[in-house]
C-alpha atoms as a PDB file:
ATOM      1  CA  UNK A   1      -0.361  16.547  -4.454  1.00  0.00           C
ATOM      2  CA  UNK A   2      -1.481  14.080  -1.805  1.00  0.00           C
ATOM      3  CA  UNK A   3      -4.226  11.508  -1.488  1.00  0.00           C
ATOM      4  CA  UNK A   4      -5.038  10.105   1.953  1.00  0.00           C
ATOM      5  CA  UNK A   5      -7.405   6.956   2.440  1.00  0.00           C
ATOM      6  CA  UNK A   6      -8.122   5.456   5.859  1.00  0.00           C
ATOM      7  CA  UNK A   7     -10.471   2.387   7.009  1.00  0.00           C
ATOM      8  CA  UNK A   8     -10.667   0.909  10.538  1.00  0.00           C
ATOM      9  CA  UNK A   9     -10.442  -2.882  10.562  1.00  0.00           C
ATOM     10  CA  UNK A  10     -12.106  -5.266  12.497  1.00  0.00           C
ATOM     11  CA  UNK A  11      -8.626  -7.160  13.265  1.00  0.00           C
ATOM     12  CA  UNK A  12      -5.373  -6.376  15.919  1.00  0.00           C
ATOM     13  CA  UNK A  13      -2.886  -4.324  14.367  1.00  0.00           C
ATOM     14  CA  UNK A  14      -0.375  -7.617  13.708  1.00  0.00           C
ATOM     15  CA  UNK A  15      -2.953  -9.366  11.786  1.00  0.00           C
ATOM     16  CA  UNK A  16      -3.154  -5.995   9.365  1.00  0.00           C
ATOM     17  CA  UNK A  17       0.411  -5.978   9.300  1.00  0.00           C
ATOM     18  CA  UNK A  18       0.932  -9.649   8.092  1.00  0.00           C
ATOM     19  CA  UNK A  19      -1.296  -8.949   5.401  1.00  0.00           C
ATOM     20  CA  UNK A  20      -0.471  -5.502   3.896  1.00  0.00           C
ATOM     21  CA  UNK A  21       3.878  -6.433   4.190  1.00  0.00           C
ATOM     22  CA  UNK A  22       2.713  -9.357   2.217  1.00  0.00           C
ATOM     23  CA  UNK A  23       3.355  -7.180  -0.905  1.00  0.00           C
ATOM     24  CA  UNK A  24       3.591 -10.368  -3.541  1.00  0.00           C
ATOM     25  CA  UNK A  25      -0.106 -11.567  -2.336  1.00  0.00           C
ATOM     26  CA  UNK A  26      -1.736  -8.302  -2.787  1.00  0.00           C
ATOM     27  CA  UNK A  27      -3.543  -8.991  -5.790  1.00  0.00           C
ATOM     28  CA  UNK A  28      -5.033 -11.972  -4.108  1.00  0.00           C
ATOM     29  CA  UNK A  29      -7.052  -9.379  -2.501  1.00  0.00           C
ATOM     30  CA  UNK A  30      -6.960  -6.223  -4.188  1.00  0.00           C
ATOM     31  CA  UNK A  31      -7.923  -5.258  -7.842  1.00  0.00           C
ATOM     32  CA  UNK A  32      -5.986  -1.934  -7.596  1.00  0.00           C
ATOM     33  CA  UNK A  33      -2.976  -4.498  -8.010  1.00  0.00           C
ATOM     34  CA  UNK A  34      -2.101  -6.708 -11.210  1.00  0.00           C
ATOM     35  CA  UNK A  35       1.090  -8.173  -9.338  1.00  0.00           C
ATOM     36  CA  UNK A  36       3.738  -7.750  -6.915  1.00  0.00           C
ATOM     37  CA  UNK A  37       7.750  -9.074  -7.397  1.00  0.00           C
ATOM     38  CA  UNK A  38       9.760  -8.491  -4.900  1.00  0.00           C
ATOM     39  CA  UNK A  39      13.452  -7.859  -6.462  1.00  0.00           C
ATOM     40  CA  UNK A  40      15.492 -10.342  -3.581  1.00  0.00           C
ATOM     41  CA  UNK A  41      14.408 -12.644  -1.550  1.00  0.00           C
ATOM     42  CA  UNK A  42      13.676 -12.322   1.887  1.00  0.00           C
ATOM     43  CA  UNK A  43      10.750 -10.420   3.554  1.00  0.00           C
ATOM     44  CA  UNK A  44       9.803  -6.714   3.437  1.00  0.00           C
ATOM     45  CA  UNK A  45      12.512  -4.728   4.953  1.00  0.00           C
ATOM     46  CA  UNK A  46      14.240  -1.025   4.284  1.00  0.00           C
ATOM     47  CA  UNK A  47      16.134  -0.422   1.026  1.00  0.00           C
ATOM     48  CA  UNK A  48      13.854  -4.085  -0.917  1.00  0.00           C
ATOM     49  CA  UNK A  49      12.170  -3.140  -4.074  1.00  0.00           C
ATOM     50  CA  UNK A  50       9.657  -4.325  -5.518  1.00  0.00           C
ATOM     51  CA  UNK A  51       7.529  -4.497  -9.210  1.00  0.00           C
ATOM     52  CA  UNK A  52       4.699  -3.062  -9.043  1.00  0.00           C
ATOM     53  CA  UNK A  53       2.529  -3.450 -11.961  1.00  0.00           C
ATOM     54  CA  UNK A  54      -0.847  -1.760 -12.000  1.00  0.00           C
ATOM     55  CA  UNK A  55      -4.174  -1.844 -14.092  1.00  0.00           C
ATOM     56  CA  UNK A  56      -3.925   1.072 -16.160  1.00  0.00           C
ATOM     57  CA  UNK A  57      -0.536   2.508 -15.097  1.00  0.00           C
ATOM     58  CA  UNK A  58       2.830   2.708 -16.157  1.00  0.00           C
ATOM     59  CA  UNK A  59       4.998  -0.210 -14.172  1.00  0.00           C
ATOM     60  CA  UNK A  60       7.071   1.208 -11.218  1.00  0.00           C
ATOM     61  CA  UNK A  61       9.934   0.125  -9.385  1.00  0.00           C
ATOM     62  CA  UNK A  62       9.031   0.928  -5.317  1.00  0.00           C
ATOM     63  CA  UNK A  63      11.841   1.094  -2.858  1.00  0.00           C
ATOM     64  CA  UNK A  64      10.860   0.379   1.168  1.00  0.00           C
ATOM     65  CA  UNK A  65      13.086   3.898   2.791  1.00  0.00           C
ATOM     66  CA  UNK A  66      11.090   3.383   6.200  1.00  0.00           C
ATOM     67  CA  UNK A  67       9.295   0.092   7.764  1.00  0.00           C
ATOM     68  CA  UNK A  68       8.092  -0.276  11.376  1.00  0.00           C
ATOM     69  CA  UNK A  69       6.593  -4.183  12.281  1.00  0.00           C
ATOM     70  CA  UNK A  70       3.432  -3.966  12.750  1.00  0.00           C
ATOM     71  CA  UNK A  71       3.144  -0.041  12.411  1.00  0.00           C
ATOM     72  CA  UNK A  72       3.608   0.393   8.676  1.00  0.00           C
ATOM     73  CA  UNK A  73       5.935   1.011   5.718  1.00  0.00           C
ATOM     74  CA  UNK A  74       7.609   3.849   3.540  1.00  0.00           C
ATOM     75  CA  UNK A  75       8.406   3.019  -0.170  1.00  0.00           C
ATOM     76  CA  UNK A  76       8.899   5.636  -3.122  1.00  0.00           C
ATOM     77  CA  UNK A  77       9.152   5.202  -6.773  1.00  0.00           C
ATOM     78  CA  UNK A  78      11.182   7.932  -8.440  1.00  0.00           C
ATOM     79  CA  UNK A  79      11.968   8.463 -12.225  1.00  0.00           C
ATOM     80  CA  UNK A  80      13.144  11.563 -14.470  1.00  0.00           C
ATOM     81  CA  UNK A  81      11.170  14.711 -12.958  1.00  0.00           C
ATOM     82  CA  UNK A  82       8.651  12.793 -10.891  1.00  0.00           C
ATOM     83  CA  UNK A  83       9.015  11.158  -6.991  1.00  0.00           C
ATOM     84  CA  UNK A  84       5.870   9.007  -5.591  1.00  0.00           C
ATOM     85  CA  UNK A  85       5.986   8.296  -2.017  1.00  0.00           C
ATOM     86  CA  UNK A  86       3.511   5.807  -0.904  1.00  0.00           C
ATOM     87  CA  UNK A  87       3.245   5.696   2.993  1.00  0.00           C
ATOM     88  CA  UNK A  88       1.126   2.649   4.717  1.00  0.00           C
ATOM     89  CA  UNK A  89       0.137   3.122   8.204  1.00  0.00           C
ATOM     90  CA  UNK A  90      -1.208   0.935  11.205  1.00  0.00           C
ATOM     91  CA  UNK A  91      -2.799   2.006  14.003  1.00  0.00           C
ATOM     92  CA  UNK A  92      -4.174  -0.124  17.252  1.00  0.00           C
ATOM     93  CA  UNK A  93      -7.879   1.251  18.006  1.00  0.00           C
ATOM     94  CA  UNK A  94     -10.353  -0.176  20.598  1.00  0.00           C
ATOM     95  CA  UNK A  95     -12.066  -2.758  18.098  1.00  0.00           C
ATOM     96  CA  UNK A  96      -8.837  -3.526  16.066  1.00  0.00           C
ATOM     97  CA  UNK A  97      -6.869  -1.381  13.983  1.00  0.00           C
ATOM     98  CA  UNK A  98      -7.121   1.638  11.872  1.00  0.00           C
ATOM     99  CA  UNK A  99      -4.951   1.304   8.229  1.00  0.00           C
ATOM    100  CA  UNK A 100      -4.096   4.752   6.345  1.00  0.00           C
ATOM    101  CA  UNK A 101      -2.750   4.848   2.608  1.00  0.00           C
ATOM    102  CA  UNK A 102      -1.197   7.689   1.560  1.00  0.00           C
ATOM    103  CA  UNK A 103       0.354   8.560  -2.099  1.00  0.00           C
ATOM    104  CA  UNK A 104       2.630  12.042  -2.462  1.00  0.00           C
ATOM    105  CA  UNK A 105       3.485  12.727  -5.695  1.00  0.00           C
ATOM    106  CA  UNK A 106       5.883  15.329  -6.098  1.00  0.00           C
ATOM    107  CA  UNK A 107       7.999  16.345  -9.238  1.00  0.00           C
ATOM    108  CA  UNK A 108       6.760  18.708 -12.210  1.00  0.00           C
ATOM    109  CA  UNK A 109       5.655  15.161 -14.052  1.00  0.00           C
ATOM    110  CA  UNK A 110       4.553  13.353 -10.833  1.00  0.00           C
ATOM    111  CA  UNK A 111       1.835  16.750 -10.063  1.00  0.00           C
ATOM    112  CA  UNK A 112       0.825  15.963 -13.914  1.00  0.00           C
ATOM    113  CA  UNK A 113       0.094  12.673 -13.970  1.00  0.00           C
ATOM    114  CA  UNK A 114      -0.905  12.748 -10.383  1.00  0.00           C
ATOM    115  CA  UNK A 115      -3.565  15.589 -11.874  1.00  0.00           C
ATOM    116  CA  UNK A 116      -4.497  12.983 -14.398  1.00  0.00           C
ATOM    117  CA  UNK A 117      -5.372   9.603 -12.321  1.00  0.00           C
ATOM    118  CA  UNK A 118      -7.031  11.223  -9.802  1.00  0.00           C
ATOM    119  CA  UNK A 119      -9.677   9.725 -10.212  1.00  0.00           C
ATOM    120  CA  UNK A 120      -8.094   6.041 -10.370  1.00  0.00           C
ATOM    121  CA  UNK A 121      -5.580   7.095  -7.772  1.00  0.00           C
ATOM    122  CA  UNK A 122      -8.674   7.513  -5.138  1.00  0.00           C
ATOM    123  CA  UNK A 123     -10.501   4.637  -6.240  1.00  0.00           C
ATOM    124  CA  UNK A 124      -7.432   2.100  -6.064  1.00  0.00           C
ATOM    125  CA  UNK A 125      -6.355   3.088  -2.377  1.00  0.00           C
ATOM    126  CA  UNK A 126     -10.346   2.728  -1.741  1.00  0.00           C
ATOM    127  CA  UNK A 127     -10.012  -0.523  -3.559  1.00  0.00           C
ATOM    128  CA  UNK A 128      -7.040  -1.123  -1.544  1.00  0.00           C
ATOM    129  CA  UNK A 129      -8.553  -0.389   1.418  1.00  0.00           C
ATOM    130  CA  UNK A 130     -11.632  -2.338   1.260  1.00  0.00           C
ATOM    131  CA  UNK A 131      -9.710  -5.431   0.450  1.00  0.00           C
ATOM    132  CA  UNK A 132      -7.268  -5.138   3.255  1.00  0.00           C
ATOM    133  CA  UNK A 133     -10.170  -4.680   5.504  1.00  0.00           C
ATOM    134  CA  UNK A 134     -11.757  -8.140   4.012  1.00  0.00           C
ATOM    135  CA  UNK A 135      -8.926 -10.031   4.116  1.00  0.00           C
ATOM    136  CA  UNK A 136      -7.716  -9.108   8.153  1.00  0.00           C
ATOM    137  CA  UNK A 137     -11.326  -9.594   9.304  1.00  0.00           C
ATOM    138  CA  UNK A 138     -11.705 -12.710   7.565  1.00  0.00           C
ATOM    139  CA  UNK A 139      -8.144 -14.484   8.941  1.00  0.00           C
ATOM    140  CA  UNK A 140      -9.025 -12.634  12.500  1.00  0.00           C
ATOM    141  CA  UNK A 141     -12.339 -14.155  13.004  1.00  0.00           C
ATOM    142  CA  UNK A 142     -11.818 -17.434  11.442  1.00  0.00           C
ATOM    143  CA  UNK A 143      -8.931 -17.654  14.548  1.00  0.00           C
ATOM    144  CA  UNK A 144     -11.362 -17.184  17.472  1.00  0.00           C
END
């Protein structure tokens, strides 16, 4: 089961990407996210995890697998008959970028409960989305 949501932002690609690997600020500007811990300190990189704590959903522990600069990251949460793989993506465009959130939930449990928050799954990457877009449009054109 897959959910895809995309939104082109009025901001270059490395101002998106400042933002979104920002994990511990992104409930300064989403509402699809209670709060962020990293697990060690440093910034985001492959094999960091991270707290994720959710409005309305269990807690999960994410783990970054993949992570380009400026081009997006890989992380998956996995527990007992269930894998999530949540997949962040960057692309430059003419007027700025274009950011894609993707969730794969795989596992007989995952499909379930995947089933289940539909619903909240789609609005919390729109959620996500729309506050991502906010945030890099507001730092880009307050730096002209």
């Amino acid at each position: 089961m897959t959910f895809t949501h995309g939104i082109d932002i009025d901001a270059p690609p490395e101002t998106v990407w400042a933002i979104w690997s920002d994990i511990e600020r992104w409930s300064e500007w989403t509402a699809s996210i209670t709060k962020i811990e990293k697990l060690a300190p440093g910034p985001l990189a492959i094999g960091l995890r991270a707290c994720v704590r959710q409005p309305k959903l269990p807690i999960a522990i994410w783990r970054v697998t993949e992570l380009e600069e400026n081009r997006g990251f890989t992380w998956v949460s996995k527990s007992p008959g269930a894998h999530v793989t949540g997949i962040h993506t960057i692309e430059p465009i003419a007027n700025g970028a274009r950011a894609t959130m993707t969730l794969i939930f795989a596992g007989p449990l995952a499909l379930l409960f995947g089933w289940l928050t539909r619903s909240l799954t789609r609005r919390y990457l729109q959620l996500e989305a729309n506050g991502l877009k906010a945030r890099s449009e507001q730092i880009a054109h307050c730096s002209k």
